[in-house]
PDB file of N, CA and C in Angstrom:
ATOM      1  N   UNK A   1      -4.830  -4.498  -7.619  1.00  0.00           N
ATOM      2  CA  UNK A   1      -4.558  -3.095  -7.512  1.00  0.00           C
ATOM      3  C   UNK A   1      -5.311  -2.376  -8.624  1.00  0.00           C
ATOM      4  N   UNK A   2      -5.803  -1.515  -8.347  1.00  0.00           N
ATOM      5  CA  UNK A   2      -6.798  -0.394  -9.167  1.00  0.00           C
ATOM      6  C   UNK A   2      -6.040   1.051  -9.463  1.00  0.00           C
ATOM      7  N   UNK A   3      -5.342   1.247  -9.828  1.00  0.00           N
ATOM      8  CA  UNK A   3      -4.653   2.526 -10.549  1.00  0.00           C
ATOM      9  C   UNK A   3      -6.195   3.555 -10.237  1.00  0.00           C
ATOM     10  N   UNK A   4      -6.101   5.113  -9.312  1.00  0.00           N
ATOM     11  CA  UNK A   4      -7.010   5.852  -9.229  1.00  0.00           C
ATOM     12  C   UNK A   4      -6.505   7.126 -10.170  1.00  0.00           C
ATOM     13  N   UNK A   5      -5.410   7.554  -9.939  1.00  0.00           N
ATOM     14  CA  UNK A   5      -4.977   8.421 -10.580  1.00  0.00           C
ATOM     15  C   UNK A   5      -3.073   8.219 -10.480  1.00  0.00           C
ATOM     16  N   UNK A   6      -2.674   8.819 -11.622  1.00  0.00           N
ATOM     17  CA  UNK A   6      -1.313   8.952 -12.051  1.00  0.00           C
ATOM     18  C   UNK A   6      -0.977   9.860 -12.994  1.00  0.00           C
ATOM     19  N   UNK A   7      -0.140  10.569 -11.972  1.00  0.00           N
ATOM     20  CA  UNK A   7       0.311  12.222 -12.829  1.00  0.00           C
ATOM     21  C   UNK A   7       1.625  12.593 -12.549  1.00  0.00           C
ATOM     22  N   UNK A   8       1.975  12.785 -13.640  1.00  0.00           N
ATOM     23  CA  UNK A   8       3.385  12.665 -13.891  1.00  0.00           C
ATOM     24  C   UNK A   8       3.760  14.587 -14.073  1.00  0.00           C
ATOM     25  N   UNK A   9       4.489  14.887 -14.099  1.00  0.00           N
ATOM     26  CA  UNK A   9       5.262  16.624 -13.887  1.00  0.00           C
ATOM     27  C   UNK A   9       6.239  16.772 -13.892  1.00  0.00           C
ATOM     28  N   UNK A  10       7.155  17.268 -14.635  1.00  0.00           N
ATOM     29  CA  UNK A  10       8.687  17.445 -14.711  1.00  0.00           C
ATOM     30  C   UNK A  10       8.978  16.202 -14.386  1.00  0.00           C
ATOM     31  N   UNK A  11      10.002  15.694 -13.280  1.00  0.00           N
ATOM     32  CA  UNK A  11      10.623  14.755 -12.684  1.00  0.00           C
ATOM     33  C   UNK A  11       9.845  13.894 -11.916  1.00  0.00           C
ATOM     34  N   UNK A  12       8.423  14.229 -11.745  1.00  0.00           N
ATOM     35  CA  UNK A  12       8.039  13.471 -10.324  1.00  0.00           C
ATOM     36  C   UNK A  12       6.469  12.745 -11.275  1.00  0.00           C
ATOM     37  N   UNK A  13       5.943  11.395 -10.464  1.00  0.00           N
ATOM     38  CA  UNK A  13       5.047  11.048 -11.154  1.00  0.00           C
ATOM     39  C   UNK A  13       4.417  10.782  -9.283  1.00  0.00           C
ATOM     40  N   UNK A  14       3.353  11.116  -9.606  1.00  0.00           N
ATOM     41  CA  UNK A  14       2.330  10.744  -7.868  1.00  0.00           C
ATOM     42  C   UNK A  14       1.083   9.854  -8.838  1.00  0.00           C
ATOM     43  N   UNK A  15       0.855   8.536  -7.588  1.00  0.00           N
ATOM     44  CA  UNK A  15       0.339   7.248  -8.046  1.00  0.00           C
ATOM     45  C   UNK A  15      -0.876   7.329  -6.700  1.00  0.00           C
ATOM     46  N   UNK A  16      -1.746   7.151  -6.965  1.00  0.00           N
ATOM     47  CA  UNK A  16      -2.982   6.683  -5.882  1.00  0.00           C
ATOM     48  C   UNK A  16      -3.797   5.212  -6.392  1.00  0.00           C
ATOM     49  N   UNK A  17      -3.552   4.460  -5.695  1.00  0.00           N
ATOM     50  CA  UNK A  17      -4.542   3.462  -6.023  1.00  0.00           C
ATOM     51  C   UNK A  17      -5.018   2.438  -4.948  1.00  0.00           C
ATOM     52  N   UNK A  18      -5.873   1.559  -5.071  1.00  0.00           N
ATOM     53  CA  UNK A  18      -7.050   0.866  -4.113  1.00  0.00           C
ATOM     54  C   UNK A  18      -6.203  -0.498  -4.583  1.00  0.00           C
ATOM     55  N   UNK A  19      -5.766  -1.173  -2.994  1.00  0.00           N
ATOM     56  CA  UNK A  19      -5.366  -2.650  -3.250  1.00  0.00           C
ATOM     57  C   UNK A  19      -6.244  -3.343  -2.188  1.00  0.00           C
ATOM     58  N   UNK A  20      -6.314  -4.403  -3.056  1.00  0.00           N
ATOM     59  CA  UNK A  20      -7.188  -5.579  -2.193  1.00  0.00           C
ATOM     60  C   UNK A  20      -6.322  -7.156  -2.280  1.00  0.00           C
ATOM     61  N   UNK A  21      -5.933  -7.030  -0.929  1.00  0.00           N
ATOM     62  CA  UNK A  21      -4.742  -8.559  -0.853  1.00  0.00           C
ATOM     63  C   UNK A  21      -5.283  -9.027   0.609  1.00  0.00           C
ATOM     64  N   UNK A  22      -4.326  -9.953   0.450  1.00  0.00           N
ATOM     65  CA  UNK A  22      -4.504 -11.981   1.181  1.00  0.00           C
ATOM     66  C   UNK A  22      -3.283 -11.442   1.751  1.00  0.00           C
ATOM     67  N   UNK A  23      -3.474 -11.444   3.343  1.00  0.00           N
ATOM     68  CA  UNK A  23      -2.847 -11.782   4.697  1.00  0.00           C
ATOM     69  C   UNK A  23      -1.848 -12.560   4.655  1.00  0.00           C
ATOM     70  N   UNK A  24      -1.149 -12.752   3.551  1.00  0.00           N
ATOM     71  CA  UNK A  24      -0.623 -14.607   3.602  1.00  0.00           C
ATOM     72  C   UNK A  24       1.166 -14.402   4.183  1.00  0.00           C
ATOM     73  N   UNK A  25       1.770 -13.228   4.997  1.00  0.00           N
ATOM     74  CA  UNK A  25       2.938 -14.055   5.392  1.00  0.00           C
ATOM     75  C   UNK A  25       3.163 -12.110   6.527  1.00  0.00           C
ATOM     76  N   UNK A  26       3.888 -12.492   7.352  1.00  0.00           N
ATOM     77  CA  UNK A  26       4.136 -11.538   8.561  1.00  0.00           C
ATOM     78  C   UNK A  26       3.986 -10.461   8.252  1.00  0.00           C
ATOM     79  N   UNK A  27       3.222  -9.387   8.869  1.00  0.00           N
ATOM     80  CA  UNK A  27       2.819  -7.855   8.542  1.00  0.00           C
ATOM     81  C   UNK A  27       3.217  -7.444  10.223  1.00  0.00           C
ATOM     82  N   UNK A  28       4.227  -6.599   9.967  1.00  0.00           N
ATOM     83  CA  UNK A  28       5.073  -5.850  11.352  1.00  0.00           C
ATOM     84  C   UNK A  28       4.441  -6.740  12.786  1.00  0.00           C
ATOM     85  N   UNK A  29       4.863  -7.598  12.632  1.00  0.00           N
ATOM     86  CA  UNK A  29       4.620  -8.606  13.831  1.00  0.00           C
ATOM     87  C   UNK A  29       3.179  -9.355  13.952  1.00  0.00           C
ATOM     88  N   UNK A  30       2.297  -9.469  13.077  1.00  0.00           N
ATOM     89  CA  UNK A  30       1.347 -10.341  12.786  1.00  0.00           C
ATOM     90  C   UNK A  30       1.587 -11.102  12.030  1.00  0.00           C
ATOM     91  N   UNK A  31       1.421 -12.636  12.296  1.00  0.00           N
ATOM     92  CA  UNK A  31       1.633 -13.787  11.632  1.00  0.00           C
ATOM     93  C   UNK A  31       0.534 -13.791  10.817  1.00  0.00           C
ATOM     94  N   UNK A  32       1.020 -14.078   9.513  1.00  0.00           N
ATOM     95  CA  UNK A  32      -0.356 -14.298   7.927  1.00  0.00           C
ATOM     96  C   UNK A  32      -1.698 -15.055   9.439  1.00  0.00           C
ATOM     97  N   UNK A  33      -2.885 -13.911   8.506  1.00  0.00           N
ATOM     98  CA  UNK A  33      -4.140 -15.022   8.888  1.00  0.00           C
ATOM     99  C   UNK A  33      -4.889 -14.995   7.812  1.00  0.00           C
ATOM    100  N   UNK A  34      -4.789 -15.122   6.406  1.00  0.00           N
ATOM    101  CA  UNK A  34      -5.317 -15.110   5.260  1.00  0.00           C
ATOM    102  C   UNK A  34      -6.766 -13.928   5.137  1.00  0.00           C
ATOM    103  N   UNK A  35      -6.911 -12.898   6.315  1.00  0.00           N
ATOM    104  CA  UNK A  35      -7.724 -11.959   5.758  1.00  0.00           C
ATOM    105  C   UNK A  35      -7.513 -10.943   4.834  1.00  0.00           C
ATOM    106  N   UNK A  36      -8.608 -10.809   4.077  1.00  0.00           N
ATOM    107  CA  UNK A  36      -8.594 -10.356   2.816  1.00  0.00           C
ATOM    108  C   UNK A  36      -8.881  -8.819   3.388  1.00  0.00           C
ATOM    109  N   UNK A  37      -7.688  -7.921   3.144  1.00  0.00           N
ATOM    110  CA  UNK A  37      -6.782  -6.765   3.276  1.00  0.00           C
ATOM    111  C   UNK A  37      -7.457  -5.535   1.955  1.00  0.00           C
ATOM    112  N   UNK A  38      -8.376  -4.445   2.521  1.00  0.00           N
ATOM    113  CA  UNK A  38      -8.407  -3.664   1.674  1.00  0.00           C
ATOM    114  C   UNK A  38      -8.203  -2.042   1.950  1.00  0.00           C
ATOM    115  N   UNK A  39      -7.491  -1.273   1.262  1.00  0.00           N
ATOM    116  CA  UNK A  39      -6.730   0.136   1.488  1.00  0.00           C
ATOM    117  C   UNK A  39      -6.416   0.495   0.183  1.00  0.00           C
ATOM    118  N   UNK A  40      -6.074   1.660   0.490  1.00  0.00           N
ATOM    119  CA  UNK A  40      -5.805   3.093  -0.489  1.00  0.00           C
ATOM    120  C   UNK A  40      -4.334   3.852  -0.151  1.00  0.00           C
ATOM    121  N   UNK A  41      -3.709   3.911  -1.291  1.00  0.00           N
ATOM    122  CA  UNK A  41      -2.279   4.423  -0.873  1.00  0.00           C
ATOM    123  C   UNK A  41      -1.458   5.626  -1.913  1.00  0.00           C
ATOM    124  N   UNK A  42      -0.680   6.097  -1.835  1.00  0.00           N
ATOM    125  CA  UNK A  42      -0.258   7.288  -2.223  1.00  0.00           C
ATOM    126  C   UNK A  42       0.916   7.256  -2.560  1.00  0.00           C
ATOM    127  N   UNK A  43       1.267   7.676  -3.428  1.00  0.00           N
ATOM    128  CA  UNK A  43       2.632   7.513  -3.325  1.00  0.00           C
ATOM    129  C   UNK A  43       3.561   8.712  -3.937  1.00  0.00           C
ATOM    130  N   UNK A  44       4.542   9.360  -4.029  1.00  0.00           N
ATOM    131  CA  UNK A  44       5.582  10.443  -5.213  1.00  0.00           C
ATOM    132  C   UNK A  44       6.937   9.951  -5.659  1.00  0.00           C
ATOM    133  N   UNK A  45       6.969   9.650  -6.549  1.00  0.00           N
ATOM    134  CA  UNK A  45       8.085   9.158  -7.034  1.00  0.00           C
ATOM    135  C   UNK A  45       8.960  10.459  -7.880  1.00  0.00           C
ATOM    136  N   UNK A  46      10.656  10.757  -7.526  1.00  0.00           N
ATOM    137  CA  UNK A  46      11.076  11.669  -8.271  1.00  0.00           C
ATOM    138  C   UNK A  46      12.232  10.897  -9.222  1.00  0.00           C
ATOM    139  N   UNK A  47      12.115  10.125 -10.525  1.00  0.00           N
ATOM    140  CA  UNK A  47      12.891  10.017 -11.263  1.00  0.00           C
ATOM    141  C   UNK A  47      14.214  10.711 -11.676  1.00  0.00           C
ATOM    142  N   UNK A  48      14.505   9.711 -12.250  1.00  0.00           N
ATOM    143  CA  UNK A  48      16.545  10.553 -13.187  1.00  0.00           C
ATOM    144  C   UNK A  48      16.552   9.589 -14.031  1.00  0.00           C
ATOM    145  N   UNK A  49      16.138  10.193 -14.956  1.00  0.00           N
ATOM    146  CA  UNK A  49      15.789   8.863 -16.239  1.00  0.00           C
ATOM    147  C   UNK A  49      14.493   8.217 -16.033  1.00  0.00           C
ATOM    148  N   UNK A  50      14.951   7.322 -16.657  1.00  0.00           N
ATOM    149  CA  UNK A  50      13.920   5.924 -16.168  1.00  0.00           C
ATOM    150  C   UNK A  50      14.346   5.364 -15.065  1.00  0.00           C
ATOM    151  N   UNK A  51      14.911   5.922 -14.124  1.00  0.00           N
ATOM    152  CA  UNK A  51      15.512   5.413 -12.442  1.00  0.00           C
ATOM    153  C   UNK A  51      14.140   5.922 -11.439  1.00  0.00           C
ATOM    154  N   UNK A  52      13.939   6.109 -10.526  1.00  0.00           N
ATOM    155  CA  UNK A  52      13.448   6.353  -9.279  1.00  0.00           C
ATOM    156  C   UNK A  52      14.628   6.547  -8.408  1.00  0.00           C
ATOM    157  N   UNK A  53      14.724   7.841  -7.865  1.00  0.00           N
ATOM    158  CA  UNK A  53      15.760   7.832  -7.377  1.00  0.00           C
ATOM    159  C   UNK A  53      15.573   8.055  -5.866  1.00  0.00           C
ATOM    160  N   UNK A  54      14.228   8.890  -5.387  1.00  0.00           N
ATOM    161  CA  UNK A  54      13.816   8.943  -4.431  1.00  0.00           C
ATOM    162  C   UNK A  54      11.858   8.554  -4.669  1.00  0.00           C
ATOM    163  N   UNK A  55      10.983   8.296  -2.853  1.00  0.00           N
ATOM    164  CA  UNK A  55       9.823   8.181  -3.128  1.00  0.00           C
ATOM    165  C   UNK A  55       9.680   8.657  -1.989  1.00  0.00           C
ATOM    166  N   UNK A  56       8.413   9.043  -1.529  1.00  0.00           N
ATOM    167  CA  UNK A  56       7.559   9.412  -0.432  1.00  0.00           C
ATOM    168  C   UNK A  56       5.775   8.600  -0.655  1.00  0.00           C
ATOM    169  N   UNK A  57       5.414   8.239   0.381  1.00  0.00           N
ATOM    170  CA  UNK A  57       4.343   8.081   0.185  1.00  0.00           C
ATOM    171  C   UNK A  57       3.329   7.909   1.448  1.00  0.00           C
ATOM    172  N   UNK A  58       2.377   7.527   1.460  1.00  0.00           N
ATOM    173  CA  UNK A  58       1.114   7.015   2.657  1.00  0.00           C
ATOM    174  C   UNK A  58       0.378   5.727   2.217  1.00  0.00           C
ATOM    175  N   UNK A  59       1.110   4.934   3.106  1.00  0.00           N
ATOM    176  CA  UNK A  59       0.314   3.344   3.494  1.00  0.00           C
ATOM    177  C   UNK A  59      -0.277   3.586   4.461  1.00  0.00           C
ATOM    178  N   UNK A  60      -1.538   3.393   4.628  1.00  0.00           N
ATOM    179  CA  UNK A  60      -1.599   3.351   5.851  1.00  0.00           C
ATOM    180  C   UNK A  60      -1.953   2.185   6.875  1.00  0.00           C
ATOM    181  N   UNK A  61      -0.916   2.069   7.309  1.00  0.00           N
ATOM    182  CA  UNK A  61      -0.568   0.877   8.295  1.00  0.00           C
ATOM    183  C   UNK A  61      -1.628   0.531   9.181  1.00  0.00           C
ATOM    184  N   UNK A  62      -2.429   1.324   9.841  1.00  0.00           N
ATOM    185  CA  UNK A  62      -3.187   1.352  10.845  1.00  0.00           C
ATOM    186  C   UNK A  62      -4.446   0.646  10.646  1.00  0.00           C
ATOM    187  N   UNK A  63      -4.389   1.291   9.642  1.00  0.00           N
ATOM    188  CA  UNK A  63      -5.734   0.509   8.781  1.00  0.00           C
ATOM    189  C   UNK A  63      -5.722  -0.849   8.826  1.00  0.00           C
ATOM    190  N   UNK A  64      -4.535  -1.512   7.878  1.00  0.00           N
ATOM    191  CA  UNK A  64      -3.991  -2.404   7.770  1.00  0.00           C
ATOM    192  C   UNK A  64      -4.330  -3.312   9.128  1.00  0.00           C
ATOM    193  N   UNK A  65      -3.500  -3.365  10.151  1.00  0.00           N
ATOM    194  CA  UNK A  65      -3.679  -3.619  11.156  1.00  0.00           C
ATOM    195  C   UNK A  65      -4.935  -3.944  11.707  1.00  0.00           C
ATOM    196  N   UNK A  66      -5.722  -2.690  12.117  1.00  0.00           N
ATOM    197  CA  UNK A  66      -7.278  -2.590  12.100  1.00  0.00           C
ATOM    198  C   UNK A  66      -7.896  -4.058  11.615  1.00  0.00           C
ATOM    199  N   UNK A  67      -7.383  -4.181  10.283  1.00  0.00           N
ATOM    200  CA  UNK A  67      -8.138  -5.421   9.449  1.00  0.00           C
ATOM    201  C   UNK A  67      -7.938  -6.512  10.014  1.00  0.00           C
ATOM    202  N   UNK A  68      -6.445  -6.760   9.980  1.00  0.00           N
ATOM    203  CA  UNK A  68      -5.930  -7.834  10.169  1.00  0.00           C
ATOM    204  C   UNK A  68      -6.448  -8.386  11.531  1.00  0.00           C
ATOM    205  N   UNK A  69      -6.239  -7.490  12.724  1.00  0.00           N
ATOM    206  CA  UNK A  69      -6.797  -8.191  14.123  1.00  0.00           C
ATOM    207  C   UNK A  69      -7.948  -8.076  14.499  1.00  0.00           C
ATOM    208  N   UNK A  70      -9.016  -7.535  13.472  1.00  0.00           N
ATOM    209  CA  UNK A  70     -10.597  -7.884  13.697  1.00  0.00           C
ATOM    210  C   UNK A  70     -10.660  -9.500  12.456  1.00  0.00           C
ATOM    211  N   UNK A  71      -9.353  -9.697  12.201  1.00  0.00           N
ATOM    212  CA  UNK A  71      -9.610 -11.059  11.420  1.00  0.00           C
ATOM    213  C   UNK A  71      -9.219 -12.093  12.456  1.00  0.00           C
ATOM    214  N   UNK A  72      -8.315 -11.769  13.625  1.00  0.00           N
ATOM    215  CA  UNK A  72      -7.780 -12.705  14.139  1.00  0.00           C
ATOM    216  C   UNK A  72      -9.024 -12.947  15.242  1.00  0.00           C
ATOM    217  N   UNK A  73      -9.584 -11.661  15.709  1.00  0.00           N
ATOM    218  CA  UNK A  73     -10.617 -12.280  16.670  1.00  0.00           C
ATOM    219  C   UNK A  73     -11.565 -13.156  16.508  1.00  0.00           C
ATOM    220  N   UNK A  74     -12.498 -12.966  14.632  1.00  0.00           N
ATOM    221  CA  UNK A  74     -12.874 -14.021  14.703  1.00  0.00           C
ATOM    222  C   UNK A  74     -12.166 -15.705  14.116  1.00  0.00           C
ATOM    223  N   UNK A  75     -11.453 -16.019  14.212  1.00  0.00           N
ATOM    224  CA  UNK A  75     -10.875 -16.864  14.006  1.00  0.00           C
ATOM    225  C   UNK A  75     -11.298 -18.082  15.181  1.00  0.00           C
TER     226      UNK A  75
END
């Protein structure tokens, strides 16, 4: 994971960063095929303390997916 930006404001801290991971166990009904998984994600976190008490964010799944079953075809 690559931290792009992180900014924090009153209560809320918003996180963007670039992950690059290994396929290795069930993704919403695809069985692991060890392809190597790369995306960008978003996230808002609104603290109470040092808690997280709520988050919102964007994975985007599709993408995800996308990867994963142009890994399974060539297999």
């Amino acid at each position: 994971m690559v931290i792009e930006d992180l900014i924090a404001e009153d209560d809320q801290v918003v996180f963007r960063g670039r992950f690059v991971a290994t396929h290795s166990g069930d993704f919403l009904g695809h069985q692991a095929t060890g392809a190597r998984i790369e995306f960008e994600a978003i996230e808002i976190f609104r603290l109470n303390g040092d808690k997280i008490i709520e988050s919102w964010g964007y994975w985007p799944s599709s993408d995800i997916i996308k990867q994963i079953k142009q890994h399974e075809v060539h297999k």
